[in-house]
C-alpha atoms as a PDB file:
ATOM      1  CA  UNK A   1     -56.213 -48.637   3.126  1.00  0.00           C
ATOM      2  CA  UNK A   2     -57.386 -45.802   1.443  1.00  0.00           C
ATOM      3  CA  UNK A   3     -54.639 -43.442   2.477  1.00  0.00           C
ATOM      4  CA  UNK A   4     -51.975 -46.037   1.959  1.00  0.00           C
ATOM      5  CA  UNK A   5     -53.275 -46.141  -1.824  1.00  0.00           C
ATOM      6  CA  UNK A   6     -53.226 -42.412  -2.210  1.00  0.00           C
ATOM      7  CA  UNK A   7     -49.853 -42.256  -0.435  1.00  0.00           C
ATOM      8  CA  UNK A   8     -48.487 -45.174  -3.154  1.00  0.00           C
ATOM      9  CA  UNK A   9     -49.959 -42.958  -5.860  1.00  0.00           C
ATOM     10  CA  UNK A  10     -48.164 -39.891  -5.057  1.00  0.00           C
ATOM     11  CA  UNK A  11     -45.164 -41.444  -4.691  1.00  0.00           C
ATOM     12  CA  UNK A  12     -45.262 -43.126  -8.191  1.00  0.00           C
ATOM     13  CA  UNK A  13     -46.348 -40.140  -9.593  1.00  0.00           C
ATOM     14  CA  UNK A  14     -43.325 -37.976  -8.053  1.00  0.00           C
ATOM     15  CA  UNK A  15     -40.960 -40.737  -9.128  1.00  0.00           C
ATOM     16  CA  UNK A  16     -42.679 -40.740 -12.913  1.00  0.00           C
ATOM     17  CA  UNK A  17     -42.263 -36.395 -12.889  1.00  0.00           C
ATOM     18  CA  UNK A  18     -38.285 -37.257 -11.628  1.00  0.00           C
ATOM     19  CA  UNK A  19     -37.998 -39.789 -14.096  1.00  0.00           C
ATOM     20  CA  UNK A  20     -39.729 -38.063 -17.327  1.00  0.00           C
ATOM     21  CA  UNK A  21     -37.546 -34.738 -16.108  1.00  0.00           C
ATOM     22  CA  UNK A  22     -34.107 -36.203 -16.106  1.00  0.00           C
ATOM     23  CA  UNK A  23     -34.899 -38.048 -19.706  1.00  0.00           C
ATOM     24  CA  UNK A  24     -35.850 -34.887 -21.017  1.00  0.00           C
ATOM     25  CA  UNK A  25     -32.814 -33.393 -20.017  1.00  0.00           C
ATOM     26  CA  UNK A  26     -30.730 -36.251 -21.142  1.00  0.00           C
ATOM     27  CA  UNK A  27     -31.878 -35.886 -24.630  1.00  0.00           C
ATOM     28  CA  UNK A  28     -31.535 -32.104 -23.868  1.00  0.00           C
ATOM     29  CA  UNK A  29     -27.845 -33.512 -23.590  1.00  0.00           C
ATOM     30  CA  UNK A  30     -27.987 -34.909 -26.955  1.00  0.00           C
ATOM     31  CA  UNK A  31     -29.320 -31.898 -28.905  1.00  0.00           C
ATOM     32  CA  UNK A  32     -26.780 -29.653 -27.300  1.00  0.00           C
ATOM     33  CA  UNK A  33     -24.321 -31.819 -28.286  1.00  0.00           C
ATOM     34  CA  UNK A  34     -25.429 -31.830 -32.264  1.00  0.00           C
ATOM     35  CA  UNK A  35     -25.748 -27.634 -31.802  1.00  0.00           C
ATOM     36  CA  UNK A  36     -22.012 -27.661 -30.938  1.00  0.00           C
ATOM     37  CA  UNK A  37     -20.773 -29.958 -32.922  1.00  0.00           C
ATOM     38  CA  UNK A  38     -22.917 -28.092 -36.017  1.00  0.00           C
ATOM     39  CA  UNK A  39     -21.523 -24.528 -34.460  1.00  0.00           C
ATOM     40  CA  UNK A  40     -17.749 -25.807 -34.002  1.00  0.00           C
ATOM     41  CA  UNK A  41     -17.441 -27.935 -37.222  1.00  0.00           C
ATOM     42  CA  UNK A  42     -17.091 -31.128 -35.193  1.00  0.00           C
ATOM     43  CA  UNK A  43     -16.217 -33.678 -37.890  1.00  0.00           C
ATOM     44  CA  UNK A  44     -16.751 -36.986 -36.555  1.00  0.00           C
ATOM     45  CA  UNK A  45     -15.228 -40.162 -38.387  1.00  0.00           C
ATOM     46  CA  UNK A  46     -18.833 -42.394 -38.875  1.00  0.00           C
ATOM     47  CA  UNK A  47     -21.803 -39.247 -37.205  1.00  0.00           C
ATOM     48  CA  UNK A  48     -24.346 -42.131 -37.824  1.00  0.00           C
ATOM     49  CA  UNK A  49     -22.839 -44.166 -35.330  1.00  0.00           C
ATOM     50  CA  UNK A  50     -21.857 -41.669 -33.015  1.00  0.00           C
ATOM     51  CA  UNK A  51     -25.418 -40.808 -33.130  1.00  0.00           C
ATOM     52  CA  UNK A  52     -26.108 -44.561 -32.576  1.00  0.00           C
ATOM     53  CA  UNK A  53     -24.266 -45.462 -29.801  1.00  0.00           C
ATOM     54  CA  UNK A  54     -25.842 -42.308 -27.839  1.00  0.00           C
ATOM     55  CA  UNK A  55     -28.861 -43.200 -28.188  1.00  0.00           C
ATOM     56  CA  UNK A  56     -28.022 -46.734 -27.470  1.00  0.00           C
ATOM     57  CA  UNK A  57     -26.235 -45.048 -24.160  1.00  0.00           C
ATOM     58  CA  UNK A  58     -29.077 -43.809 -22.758  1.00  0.00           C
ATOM     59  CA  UNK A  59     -31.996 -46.329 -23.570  1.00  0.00           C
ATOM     60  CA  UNK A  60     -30.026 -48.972 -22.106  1.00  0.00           C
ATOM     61  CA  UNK A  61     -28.986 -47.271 -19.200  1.00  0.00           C
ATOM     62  CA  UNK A  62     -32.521 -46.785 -18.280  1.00  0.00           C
ATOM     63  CA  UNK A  63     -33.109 -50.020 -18.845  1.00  0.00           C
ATOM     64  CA  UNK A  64     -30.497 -51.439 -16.184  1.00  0.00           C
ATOM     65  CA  UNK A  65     -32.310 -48.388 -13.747  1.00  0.00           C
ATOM     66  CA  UNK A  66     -35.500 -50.236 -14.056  1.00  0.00           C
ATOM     67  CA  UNK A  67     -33.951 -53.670 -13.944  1.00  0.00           C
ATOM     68  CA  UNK A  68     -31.541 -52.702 -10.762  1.00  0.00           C
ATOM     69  CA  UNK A  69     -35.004 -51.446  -9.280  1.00  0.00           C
ATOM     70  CA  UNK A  70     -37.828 -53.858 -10.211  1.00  0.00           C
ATOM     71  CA  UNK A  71     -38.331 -55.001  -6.881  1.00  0.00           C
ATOM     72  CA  UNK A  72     -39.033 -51.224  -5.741  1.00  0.00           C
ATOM     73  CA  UNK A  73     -42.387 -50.159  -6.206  1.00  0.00           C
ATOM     74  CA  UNK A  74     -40.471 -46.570  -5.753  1.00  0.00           C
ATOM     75  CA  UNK A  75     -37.019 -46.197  -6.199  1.00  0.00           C
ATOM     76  CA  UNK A  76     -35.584 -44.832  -3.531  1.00  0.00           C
ATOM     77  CA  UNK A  77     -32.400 -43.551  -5.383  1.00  0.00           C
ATOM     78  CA  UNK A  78     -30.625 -43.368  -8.881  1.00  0.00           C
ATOM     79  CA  UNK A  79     -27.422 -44.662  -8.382  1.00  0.00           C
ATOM     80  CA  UNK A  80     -26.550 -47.870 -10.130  1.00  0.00           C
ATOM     81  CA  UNK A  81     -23.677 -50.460 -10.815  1.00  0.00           C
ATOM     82  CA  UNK A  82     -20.846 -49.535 -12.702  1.00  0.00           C
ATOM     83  CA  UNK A  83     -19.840 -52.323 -14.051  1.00  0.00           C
ATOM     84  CA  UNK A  84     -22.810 -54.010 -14.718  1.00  0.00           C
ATOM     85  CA  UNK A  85     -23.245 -51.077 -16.583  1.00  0.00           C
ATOM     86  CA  UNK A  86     -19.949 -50.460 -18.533  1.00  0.00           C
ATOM     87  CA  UNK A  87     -19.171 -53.667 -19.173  1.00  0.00           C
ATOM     88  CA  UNK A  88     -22.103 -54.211 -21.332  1.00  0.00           C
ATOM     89  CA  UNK A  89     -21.686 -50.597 -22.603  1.00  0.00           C
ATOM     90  CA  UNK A  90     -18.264 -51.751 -23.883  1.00  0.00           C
ATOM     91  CA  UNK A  91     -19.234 -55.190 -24.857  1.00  0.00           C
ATOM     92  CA  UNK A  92     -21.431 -53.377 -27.241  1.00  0.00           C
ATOM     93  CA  UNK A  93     -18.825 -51.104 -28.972  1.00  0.00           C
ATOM     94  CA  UNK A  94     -16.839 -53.996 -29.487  1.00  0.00           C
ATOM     95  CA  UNK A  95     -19.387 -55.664 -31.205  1.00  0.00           C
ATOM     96  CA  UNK A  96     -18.530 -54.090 -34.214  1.00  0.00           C
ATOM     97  CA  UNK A  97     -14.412 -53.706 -33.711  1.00  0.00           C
ATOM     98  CA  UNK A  98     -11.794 -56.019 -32.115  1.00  0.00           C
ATOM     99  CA  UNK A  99      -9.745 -52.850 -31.615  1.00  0.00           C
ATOM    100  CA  UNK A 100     -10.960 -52.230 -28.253  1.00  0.00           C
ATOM    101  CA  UNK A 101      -9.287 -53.636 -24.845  1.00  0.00           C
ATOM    102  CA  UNK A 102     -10.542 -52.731 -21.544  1.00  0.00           C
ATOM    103  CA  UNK A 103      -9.958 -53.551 -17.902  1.00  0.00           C
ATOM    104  CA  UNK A 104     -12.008 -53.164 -14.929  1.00  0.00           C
ATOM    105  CA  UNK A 105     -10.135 -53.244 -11.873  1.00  0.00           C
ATOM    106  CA  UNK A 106     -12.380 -53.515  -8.438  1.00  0.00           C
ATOM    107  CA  UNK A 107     -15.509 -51.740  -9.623  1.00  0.00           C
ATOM    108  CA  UNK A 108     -17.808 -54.741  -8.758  1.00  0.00           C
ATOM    109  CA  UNK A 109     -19.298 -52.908  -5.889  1.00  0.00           C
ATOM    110  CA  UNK A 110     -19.117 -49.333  -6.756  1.00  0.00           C
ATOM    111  CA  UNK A 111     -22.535 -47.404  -7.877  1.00  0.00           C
ATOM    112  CA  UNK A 112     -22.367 -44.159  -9.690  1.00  0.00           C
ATOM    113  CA  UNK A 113     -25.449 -41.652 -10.292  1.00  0.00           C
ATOM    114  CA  UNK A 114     -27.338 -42.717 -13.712  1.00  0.00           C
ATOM    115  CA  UNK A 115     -26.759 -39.219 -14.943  1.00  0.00           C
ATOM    116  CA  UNK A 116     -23.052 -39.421 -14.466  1.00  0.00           C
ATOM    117  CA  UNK A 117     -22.913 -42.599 -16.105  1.00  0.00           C
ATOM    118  CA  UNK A 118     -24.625 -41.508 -19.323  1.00  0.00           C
ATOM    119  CA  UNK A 119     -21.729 -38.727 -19.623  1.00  0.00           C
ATOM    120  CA  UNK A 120     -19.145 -41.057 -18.897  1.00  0.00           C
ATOM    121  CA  UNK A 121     -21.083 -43.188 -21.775  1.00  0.00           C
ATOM    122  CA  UNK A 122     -20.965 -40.113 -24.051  1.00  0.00           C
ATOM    123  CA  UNK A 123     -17.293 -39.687 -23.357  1.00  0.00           C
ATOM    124  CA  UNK A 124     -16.358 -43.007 -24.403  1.00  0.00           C
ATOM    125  CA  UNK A 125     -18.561 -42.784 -27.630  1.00  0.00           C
ATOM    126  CA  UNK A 126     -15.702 -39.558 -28.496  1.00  0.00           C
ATOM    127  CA  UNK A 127     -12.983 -41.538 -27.389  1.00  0.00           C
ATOM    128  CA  UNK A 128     -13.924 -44.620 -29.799  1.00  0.00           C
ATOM    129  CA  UNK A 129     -14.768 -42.045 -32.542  1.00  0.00           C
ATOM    130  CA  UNK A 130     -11.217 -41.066 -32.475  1.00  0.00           C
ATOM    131  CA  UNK A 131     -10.018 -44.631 -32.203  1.00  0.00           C
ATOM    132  CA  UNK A 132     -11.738 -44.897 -35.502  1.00  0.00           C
ATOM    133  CA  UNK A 133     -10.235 -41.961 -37.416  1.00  0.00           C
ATOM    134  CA  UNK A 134      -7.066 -42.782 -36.455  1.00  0.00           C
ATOM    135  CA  UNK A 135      -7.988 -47.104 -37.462  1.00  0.00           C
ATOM    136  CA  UNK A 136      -5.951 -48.185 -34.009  1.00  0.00           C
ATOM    137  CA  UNK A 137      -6.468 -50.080 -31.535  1.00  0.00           C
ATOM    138  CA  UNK A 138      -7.288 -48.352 -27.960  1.00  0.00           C
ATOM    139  CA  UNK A 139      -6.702 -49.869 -24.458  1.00  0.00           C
ATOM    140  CA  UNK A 140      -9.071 -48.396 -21.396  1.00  0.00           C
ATOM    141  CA  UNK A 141      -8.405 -48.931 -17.913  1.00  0.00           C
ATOM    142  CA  UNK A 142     -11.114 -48.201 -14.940  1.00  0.00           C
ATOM    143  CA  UNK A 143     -10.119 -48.310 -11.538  1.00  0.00           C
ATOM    144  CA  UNK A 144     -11.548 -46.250  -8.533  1.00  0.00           C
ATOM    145  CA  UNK A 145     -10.655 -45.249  -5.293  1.00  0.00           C
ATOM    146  CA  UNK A 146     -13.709 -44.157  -2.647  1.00  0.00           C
ATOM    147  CA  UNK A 147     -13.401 -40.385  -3.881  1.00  0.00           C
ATOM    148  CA  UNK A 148     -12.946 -40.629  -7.662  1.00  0.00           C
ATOM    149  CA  UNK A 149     -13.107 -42.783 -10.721  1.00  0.00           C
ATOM    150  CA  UNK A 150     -10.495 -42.995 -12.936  1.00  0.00           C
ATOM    151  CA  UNK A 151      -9.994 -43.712 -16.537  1.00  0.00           C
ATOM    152  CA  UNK A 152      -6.848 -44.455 -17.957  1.00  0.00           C
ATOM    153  CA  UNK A 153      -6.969 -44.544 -22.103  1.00  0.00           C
ATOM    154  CA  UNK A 154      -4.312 -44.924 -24.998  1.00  0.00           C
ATOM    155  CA  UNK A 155      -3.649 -45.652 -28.881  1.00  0.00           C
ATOM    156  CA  UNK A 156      -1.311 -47.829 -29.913  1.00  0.00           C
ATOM    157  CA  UNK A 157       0.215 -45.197 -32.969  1.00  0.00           C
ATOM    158  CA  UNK A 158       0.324 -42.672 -30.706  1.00  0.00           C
ATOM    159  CA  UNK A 159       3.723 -42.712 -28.917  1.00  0.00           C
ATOM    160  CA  UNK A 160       3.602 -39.350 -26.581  1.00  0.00           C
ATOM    161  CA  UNK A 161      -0.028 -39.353 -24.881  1.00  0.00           C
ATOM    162  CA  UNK A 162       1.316 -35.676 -23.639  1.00  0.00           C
ATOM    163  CA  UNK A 163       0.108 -34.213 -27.204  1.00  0.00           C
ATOM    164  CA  UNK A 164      -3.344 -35.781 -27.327  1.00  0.00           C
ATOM    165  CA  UNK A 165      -5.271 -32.240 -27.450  1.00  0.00           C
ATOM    166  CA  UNK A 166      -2.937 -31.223 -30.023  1.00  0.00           C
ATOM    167  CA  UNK A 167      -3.227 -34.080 -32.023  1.00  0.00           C
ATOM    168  CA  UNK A 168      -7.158 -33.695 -31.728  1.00  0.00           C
ATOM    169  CA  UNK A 169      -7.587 -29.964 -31.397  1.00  0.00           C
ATOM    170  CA  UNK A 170     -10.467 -29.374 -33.826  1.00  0.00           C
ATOM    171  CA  UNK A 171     -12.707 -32.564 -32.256  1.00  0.00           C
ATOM    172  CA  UNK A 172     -11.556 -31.604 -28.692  1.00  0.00           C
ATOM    173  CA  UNK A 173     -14.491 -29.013 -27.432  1.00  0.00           C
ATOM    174  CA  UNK A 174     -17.416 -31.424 -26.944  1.00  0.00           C
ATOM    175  CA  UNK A 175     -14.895 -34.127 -25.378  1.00  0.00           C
ATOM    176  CA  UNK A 176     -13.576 -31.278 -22.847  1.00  0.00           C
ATOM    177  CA  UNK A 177     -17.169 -30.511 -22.209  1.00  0.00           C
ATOM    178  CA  UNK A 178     -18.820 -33.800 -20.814  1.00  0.00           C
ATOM    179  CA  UNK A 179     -15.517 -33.556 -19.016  1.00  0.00           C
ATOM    180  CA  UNK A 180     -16.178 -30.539 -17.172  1.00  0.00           C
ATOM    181  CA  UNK A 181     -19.851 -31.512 -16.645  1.00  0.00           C
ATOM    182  CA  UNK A 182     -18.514 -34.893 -14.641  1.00  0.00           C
ATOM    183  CA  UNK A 183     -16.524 -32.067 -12.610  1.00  0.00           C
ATOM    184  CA  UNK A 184     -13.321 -33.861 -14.293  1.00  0.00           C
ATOM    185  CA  UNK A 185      -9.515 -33.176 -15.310  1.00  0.00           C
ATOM    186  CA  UNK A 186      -7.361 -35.190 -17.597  1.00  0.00           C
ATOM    187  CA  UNK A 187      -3.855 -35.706 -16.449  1.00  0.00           C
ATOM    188  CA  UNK A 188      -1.327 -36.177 -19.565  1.00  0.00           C
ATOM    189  CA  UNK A 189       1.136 -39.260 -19.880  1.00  0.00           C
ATOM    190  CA  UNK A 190       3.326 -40.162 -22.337  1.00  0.00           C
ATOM    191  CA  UNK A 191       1.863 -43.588 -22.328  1.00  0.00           C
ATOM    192  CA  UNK A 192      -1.916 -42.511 -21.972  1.00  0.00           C
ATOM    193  CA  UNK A 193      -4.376 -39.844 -20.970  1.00  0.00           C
ATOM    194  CA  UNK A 194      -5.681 -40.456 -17.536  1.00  0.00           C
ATOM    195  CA  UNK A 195      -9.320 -39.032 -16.635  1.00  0.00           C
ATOM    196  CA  UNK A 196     -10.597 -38.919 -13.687  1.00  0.00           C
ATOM    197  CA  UNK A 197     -13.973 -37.623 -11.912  1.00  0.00           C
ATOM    198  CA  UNK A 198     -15.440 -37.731  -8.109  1.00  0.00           C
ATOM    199  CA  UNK A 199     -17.762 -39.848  -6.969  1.00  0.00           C
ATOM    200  CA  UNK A 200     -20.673 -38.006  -5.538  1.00  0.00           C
END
């Protein structure tokens, strides 16, 4: 009995140390992310809310980790469901715009990493950001195949999807980063920009 108790212990402990660790790099995240926008100039359209819907990002997500997991006295992994996840994640952003249209196509049983769903979180938070200084509407698109996720986004005023970097050169270094850190590539279209990212 003893043992057991000690063994329980440990374990909760080692998940606590896991779980303090990976929220201190996640706001990590977040500071790096104000040090480049401060050291590139980043001009956001609304920083508050950029700001906002980060830190609404990540205390939410932990809060569907520890919801998906409540019936684990340890949880035994970190991956969660997508689109439990980004549905709600999107339901909030359109909670203050009707300009937003999304689709999820077969995701209901597909779990991604928490960590990799915070930067996809992040990513989104840009790509609204330049919904709004552009005031159109945007249309995302998830779908997934059992390697890699894929995000499919586009503006309505912007007729050749080929020129998107151009068009957002001076906002584009903190986008192109979470990209990279998902291990990602953006394919150009004239009708939308097309992300996609393994599943690990």
């Amino acid at each position: 009995m003893t043992n057991n108790l000690k063994e329980n212990s440990d374990g909760l402990k080692e998940i606590l140390d896991k779980t303090l660790h990976r929220f201190k790099n996640n706001l990590q995240t977040q500071l790096s992310l104000m040090n480049i926008q401060s050291a590139t100039n980043r001009l956001y359209f609304d920083d508050r809310k950029v700001i906002v819907d980060r830190i609404f990002a990540l205390t939410y997500l932990y809060d569907v980790f520890y919801r998906t997991n409540k019936e684990e006295a340890l949880p035994s992994d970190t991956l969660i469901s997508f689109q439990f996840y980004v549905l709600q994640f999107l339901q909030y952003l359109k909670s203050s715009t009707s300009e937003i249209d999304f689709e999820l196509t077969d995701t209901s049983h597909l779990k991604v990493d928490v960590d990799d769903l915070l930067i996809l979180a992040y990513i989104l938070v840009e790509i609204n950001d330049f919904r709004m200084s552009l005031n159109d509407r945007m249309v995302l698109d998830f779908s997934h195949n059992s390697k890699k996720i894929s995000l499919k986004f586009s503006f309505d005023s912007i007729k050749n999807h080929e020129k998107f970097p151009d068009l957002f050169e001076k906002q584009f270094k903190i986008f192109d980063l979470l990209v990279k850190q998902l291990k990602g590539k953006f394919d150009y279209k004239k009708k939308f920009v097309r992300l996609s990212f393994p599943i690990l």
